[in-house]
Protein backbone atom coordinates (compact mmCIF):
# COMPACT_ATOMS: atom_id res chain seq x y z
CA UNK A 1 0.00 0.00 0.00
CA UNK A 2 1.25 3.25 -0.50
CA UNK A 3 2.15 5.84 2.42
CA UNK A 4 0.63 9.14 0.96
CA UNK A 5 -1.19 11.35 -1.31
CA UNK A 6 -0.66 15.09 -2.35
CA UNK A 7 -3.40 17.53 -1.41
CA UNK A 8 -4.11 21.11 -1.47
CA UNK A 9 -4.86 22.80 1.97
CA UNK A 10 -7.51 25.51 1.49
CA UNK A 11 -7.32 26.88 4.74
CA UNK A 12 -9.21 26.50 8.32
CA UNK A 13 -12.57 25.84 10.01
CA UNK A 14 -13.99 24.18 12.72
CA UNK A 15 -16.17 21.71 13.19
CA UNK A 16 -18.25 20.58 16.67
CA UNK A 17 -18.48 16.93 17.79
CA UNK A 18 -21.69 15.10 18.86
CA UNK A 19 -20.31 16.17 22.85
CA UNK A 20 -20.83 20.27 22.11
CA UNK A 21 -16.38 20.58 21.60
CA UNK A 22 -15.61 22.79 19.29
CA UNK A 23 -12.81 21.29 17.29
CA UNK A 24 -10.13 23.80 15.19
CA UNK A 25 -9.70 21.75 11.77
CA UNK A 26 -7.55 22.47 8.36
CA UNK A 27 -9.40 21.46 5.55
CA UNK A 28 -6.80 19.72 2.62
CA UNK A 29 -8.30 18.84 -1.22
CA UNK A 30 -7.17 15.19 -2.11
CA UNK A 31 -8.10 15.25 -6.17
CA UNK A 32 -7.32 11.87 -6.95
CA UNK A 33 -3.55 11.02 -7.70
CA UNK A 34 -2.23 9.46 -10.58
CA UNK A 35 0.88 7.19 -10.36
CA UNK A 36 2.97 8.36 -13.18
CA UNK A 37 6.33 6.21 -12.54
CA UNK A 38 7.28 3.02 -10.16
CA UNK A 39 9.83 2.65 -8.66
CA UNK A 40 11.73 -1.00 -7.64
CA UNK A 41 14.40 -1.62 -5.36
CA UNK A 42 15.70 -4.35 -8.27
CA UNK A 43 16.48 -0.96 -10.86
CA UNK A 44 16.11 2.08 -8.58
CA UNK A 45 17.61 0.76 -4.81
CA UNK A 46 14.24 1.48 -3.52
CA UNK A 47 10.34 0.72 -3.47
CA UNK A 48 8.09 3.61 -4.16
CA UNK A 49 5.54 5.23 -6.86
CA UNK A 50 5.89 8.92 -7.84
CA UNK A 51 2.46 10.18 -8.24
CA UNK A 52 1.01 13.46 -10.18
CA UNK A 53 -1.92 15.93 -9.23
CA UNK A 54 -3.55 19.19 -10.44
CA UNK A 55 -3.74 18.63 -14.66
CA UNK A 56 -1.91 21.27 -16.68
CA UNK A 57 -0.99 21.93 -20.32
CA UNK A 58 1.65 20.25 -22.07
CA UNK A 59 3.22 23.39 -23.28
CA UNK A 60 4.11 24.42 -19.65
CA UNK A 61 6.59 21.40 -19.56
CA UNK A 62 10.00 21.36 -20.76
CA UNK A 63 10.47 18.50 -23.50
CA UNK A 64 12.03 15.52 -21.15
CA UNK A 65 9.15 16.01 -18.79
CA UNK A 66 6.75 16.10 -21.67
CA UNK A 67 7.90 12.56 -22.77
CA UNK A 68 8.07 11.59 -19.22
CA UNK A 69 4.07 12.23 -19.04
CA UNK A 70 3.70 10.59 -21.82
CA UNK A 71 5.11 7.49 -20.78
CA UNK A 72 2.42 7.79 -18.01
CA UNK A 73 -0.19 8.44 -20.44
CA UNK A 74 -0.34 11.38 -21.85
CA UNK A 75 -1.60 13.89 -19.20
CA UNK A 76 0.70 16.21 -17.57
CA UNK A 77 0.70 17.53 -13.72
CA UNK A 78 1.92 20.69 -11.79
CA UNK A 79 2.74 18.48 -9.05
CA UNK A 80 5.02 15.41 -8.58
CA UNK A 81 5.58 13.66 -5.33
CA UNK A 82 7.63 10.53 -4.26
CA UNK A 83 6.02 8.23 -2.08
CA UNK A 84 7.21 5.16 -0.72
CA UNK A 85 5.01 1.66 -1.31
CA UNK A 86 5.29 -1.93 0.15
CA UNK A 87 4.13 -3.68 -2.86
CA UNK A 88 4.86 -1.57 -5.95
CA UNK A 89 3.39 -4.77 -8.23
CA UNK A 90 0.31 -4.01 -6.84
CA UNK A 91 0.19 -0.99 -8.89
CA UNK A 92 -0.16 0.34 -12.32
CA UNK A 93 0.97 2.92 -14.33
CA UNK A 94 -2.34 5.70 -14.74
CA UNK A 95 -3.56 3.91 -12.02
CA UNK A 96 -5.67 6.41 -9.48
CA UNK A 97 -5.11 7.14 -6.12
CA UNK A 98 -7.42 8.67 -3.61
CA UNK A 99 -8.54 9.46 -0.06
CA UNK A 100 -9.70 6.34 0.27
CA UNK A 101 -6.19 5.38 1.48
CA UNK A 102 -7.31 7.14 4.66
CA UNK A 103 -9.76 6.60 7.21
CA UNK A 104 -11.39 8.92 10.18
CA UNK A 105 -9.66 8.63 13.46
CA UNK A 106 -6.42 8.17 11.46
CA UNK A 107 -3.19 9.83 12.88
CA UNK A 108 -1.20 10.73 9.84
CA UNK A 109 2.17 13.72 9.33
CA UNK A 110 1.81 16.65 6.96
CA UNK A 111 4.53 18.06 4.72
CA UNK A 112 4.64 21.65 3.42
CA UNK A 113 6.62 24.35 2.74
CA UNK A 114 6.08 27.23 5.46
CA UNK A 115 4.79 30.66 5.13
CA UNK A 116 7.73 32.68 4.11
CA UNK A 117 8.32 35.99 6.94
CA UNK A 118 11.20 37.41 5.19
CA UNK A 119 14.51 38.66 7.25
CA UNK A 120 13.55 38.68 10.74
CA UNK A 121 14.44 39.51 14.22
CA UNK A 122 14.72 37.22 17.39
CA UNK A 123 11.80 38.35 18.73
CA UNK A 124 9.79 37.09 15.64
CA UNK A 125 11.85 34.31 14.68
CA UNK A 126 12.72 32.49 18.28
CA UNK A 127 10.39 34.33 20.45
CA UNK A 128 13.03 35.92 22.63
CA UNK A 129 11.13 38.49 25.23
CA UNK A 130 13.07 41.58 24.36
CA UNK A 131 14.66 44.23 26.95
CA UNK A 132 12.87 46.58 29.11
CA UNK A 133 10.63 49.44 27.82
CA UNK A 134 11.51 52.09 30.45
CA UNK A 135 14.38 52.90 33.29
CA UNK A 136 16.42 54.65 30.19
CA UNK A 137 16.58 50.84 28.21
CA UNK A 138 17.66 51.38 24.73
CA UNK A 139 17.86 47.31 24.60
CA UNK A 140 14.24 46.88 23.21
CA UNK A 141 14.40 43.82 20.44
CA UNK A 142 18.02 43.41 19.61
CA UNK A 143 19.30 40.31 20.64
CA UNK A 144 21.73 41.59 23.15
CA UNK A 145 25.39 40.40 23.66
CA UNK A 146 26.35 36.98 21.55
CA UNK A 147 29.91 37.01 22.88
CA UNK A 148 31.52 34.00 24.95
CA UNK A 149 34.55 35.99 26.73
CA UNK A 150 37.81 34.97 26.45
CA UNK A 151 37.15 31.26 25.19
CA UNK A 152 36.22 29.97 23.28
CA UNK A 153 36.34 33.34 22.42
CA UNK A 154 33.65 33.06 18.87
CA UNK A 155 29.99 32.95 18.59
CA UNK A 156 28.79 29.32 18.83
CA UNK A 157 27.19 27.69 15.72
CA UNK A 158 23.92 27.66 15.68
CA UNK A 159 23.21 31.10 17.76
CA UNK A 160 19.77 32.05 17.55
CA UNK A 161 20.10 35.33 15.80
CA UNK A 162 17.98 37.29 12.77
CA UNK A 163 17.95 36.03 9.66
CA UNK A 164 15.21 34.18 7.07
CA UNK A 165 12.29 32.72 9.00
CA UNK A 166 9.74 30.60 7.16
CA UNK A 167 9.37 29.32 3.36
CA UNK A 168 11.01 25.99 4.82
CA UNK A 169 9.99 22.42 4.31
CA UNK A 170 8.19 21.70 7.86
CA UNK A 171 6.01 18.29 8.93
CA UNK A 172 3.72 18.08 11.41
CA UNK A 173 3.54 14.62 13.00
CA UNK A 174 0.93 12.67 14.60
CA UNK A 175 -2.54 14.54 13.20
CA UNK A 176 -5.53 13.63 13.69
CA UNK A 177 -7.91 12.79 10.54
CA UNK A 178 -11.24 14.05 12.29
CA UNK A 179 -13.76 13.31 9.17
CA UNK A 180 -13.45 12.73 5.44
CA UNK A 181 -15.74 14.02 2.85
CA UNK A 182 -15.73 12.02 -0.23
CA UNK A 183 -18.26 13.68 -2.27
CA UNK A 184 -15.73 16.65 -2.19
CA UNK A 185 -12.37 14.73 -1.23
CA UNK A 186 -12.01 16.65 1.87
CA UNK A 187 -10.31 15.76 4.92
CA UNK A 188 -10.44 17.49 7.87
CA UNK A 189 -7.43 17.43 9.78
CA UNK A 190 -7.13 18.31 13.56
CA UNK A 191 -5.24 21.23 14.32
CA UNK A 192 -2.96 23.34 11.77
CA UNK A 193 -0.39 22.35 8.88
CA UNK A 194 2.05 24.04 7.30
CA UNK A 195 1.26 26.49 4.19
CA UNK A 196 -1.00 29.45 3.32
CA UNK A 197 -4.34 28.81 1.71
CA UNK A 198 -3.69 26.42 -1.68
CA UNK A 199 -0.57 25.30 -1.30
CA UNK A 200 0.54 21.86 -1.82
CA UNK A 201 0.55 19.38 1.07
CA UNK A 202 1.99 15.99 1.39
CA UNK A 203 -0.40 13.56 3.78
CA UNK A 204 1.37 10.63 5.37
CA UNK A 205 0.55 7.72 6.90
CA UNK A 206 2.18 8.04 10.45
CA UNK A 207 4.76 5.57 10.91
CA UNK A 208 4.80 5.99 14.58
CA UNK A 209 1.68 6.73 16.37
CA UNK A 210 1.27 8.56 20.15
């Protein structure tokens, strides 16, 4: 079976249980998936299928990934995804995939590429309190001294200082699938994932669950 799918998040909601609790949820687009390569561990070192989603025209392709498609049938995708499969015999080329893979109750991770915050201080960026705001303080939201005396005498890799925050790949593990629409291929996923409103989402099977 294989781990995942590639969905779209298009942003939050909530949704109350039969108790009266009011439950935050991020609600993700599954279209169904088409496997467009497989991958063996005889010719590749490794078991998985690579998958396609959201259709597109051919012309937006450069002329290797045009063939590529073709290969797969014909129709080409914005989005291509690796997932890893125990049986990848069990599959066909063109075959579909969809959210059927899932079910509610479900813990699964979520993959995406964070909301990018530009060049940003420590406050922002590592949540640092910041100095005082009165008694003459001119120390307000830099982050202060860095240095380490006389030895070792350097700033320590890994310093939490400004510098880019967000637009980095980011997974959230151990999410809750809280109900699945099929009629729409929805799911509604506990709590929040990484990503503004439409962007692309990879949905995992968990490997480990709490």
């Amino acid at each position: 079976m294989i781990r995942g799918v590639i969905g779209i998040k298009r942003g939050m909601s909530g949704i109350f249980t039969a108790d009266g609790k009011y439950i935050p949820v991020t609600v993700v687009e599954v279209d169904p998936c088409v496997v467009t390569q497989i991958k063996r561990k005889a010719t590749d070192g490794y078991d998985a299928l690579q998958i396609g989603s959201g259709a597109a025209e051919a012309k937006r392709f450069t002329k290797p990934l045009q063939g590529h498609f073709r290969k797969a049938g014909g129709n080409c995708y914005r989005t291509l995804k690796e997932f890893s499969v125990t049986d990848p015999d069990s599959y066909q080329v063109g075959q579909s995939v969809s959210i059927e893979l899932f079910k509610i109750g479900e813990r699964v991770e979520v993959s995406g590429k964070s909301k990018g915050r530009g060049y940003s201080g420590v406050i922002k960026r590592h949540g640092f309190h910041g100095g005082k705001d009165t008694h003459g303080s001119h120390s307000h939201r830099v982050p202060g001294s860095i240095g380490c005396s006389a030895w070792p005498a350097k700033v320590i890799k890994g310093k939490k200082l400004p510098g880019q925050y967000g637009n980095d790949r980011k997974t959230i593990r151990n999410l809750e699938i809280v109900d699945i629409r099929d009629g729409d291929n929805l799911i509604l996923l506990k709590g929040a994932v990484p990503g503004s409103t439409n962007a692309v989402v990879e949905i995992k099977k968990a490997l480990y669950e709490k």
